[in-house]
Structure formats: C-alpha cells, structure tokens
C-alpha atoms as a PDB file:
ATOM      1  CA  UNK A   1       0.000   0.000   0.000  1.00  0.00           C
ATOM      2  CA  UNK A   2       1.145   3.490  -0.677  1.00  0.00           C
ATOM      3  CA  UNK A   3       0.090   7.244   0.125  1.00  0.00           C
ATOM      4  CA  UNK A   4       1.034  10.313  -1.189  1.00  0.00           C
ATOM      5  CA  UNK A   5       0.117  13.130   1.051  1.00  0.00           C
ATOM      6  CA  UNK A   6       0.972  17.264   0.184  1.00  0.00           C
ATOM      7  CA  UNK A   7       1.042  19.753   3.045  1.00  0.00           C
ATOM      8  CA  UNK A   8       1.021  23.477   2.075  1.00  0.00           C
ATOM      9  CA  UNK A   9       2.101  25.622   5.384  1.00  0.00           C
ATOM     10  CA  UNK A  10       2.414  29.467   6.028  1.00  0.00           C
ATOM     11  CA  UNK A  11       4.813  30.530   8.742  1.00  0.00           C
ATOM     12  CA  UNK A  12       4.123  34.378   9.913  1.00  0.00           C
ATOM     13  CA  UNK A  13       6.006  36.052  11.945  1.00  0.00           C
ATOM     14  CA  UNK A  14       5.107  39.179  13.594  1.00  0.00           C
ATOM     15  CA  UNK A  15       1.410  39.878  11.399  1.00  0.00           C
ATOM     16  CA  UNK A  16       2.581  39.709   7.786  1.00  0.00           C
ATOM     17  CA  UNK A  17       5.699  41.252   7.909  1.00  0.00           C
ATOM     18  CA  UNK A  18       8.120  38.263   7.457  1.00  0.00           C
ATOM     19  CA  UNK A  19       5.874  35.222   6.124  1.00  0.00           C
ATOM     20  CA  UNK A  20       7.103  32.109   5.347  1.00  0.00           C
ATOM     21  CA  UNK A  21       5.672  29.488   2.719  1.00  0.00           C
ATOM     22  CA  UNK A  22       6.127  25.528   2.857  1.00  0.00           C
ATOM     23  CA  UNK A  23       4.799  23.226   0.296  1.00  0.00           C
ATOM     24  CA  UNK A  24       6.080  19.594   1.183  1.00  0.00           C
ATOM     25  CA  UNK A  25       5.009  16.070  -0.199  1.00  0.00           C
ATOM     26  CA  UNK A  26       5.366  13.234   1.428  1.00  0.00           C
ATOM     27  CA  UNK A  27       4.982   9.115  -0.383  1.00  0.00           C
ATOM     28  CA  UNK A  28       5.078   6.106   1.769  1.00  0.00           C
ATOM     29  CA  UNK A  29       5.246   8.179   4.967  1.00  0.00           C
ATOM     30  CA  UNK A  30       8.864  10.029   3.705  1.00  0.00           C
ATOM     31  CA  UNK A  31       8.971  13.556   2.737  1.00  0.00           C
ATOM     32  CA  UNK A  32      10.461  13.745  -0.997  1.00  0.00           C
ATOM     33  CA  UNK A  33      10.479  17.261  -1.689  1.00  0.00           C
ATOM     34  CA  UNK A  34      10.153  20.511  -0.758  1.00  0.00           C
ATOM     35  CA  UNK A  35       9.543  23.978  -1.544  1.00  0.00           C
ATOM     36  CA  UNK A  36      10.412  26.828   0.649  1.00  0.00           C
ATOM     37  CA  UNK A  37       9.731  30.419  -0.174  1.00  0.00           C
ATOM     38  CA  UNK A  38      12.784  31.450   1.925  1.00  0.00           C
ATOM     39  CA  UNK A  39      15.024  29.361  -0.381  1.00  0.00           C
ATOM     40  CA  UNK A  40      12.839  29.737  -3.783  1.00  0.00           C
ATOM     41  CA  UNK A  41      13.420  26.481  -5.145  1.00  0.00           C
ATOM     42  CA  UNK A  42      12.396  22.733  -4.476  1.00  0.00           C
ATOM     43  CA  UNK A  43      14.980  20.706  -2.664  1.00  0.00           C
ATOM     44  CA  UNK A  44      14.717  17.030  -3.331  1.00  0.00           C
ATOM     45  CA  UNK A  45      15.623  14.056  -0.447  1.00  0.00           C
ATOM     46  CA  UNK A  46      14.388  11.196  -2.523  1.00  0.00           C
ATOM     47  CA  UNK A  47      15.903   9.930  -5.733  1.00  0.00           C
ATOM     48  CA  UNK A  48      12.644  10.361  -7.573  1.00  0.00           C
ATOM     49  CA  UNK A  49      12.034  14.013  -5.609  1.00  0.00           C
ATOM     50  CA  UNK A  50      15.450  15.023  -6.532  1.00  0.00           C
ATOM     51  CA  UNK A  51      14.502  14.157 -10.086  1.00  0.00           C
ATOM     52  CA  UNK A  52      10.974  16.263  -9.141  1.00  0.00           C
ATOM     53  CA  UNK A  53      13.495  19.341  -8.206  1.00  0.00           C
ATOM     54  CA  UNK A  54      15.425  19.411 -11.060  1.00  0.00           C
ATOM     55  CA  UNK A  55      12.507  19.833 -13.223  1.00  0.00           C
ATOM     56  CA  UNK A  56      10.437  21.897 -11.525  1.00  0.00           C
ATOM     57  CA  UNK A  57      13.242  24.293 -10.566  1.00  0.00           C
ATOM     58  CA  UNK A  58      14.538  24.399 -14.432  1.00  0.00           C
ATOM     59  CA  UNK A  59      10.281  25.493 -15.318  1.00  0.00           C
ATOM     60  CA  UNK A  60      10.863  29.552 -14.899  1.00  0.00           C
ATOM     61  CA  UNK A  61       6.684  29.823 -15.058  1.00  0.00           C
ATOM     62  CA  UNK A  62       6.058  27.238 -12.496  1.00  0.00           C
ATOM     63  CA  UNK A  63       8.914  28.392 -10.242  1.00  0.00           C
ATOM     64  CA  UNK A  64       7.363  32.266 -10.584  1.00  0.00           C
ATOM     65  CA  UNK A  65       4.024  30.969  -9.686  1.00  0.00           C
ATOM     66  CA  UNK A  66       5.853  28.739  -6.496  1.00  0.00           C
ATOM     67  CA  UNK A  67       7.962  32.214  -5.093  1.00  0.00           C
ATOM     68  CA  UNK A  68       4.689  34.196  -5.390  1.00  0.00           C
ATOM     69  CA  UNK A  69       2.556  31.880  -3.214  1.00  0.00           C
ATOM     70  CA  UNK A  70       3.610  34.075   0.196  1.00  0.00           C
ATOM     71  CA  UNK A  71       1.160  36.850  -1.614  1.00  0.00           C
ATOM     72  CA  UNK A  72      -1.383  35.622  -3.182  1.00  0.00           C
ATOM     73  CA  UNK A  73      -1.590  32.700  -0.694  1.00  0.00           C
ATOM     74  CA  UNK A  74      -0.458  33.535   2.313  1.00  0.00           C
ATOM     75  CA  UNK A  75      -0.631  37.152   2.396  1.00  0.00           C
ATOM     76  CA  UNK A  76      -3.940  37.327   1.233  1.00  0.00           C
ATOM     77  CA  UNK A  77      -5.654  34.586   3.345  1.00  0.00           C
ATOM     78  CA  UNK A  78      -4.220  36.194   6.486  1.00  0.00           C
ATOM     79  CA  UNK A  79      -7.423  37.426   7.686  1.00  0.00           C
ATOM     80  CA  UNK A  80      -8.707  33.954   7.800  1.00  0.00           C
ATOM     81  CA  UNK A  81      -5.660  32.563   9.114  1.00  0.00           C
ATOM     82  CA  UNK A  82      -5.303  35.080  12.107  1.00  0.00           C
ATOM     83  CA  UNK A  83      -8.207  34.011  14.727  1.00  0.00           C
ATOM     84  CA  UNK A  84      -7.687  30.062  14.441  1.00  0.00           C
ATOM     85  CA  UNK A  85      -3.806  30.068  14.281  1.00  0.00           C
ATOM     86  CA  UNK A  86      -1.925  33.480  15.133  1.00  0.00           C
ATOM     87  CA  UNK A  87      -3.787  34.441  17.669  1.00  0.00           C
ATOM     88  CA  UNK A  88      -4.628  31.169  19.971  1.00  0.00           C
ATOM     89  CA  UNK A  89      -2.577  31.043  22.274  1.00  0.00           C
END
C-alpha cells in the first residue's frame, strides 16, 4: 500500500511582515520534496524528488508561480488565518 500526502504551510512572523511558505510532499510516509519560499526552489531528499526538483526548478513559469505563493496565498488569506492560528494562544 502506498500514500502520497501534500502539506502546504504558512509561517508568519510578527502579522505579515516576514511570512514564510512551505509546500512539502510526502509518499510512503517520507517527505520527498520541498519547496520553501525562503530558499525559492524545491529541494529534493528522494531519488525520484530530486529528479521532481530538477525539473520543476529548471520550469521559470512554475517556479514564478511557487515564489509568489507568500502573496497571493499567504498574504492574502491572512485574515482567515489570524483568529484560528496566530492568535490562539
């Protein structure tokens, strides 16, 4: 049996003035790759996600779309974010 799983995370730190987003997937229970907004590019720990990175990272459309996810993911969904997760304490 196998699973693939994909988490997509935003990180803020102080309101939305440093905001950090994670997009990892994960087969069989491993994490394969990874994209972090700090780093702008996928990092591979798999054989087939380091195969994933190299492509993905070599598309300059996909990779814009990827490094502009802290706006018009993150940023934007803030509002919704802030009462369930910033603010609970």
């Amino acid at each position: 049996v196998f699973q693939f799983m994909a988490k997509c995370e935003c990180h803020f730190v102080n309101g939305t003035e440093k905001v950090r987003y994670l997009e990892r997937q994960f087969y069989n229970r491993m994490e394969h790759v990874r994209f972090d907004s700090d780093l702008g590019r996928y990092e591979g720990f798999t054989p087939h996600g380091e195969c994933n990175a190299r492509q993905w990272n070599s598309n300059p459309d996909w990779m814009e779309n990827k490094r502009t996810s802290v706006d018009w993911l993150c940023r934007h969904n803030y509002r919704v974010f802030a009462p369930f997760s910033v603010e609970r304490r």
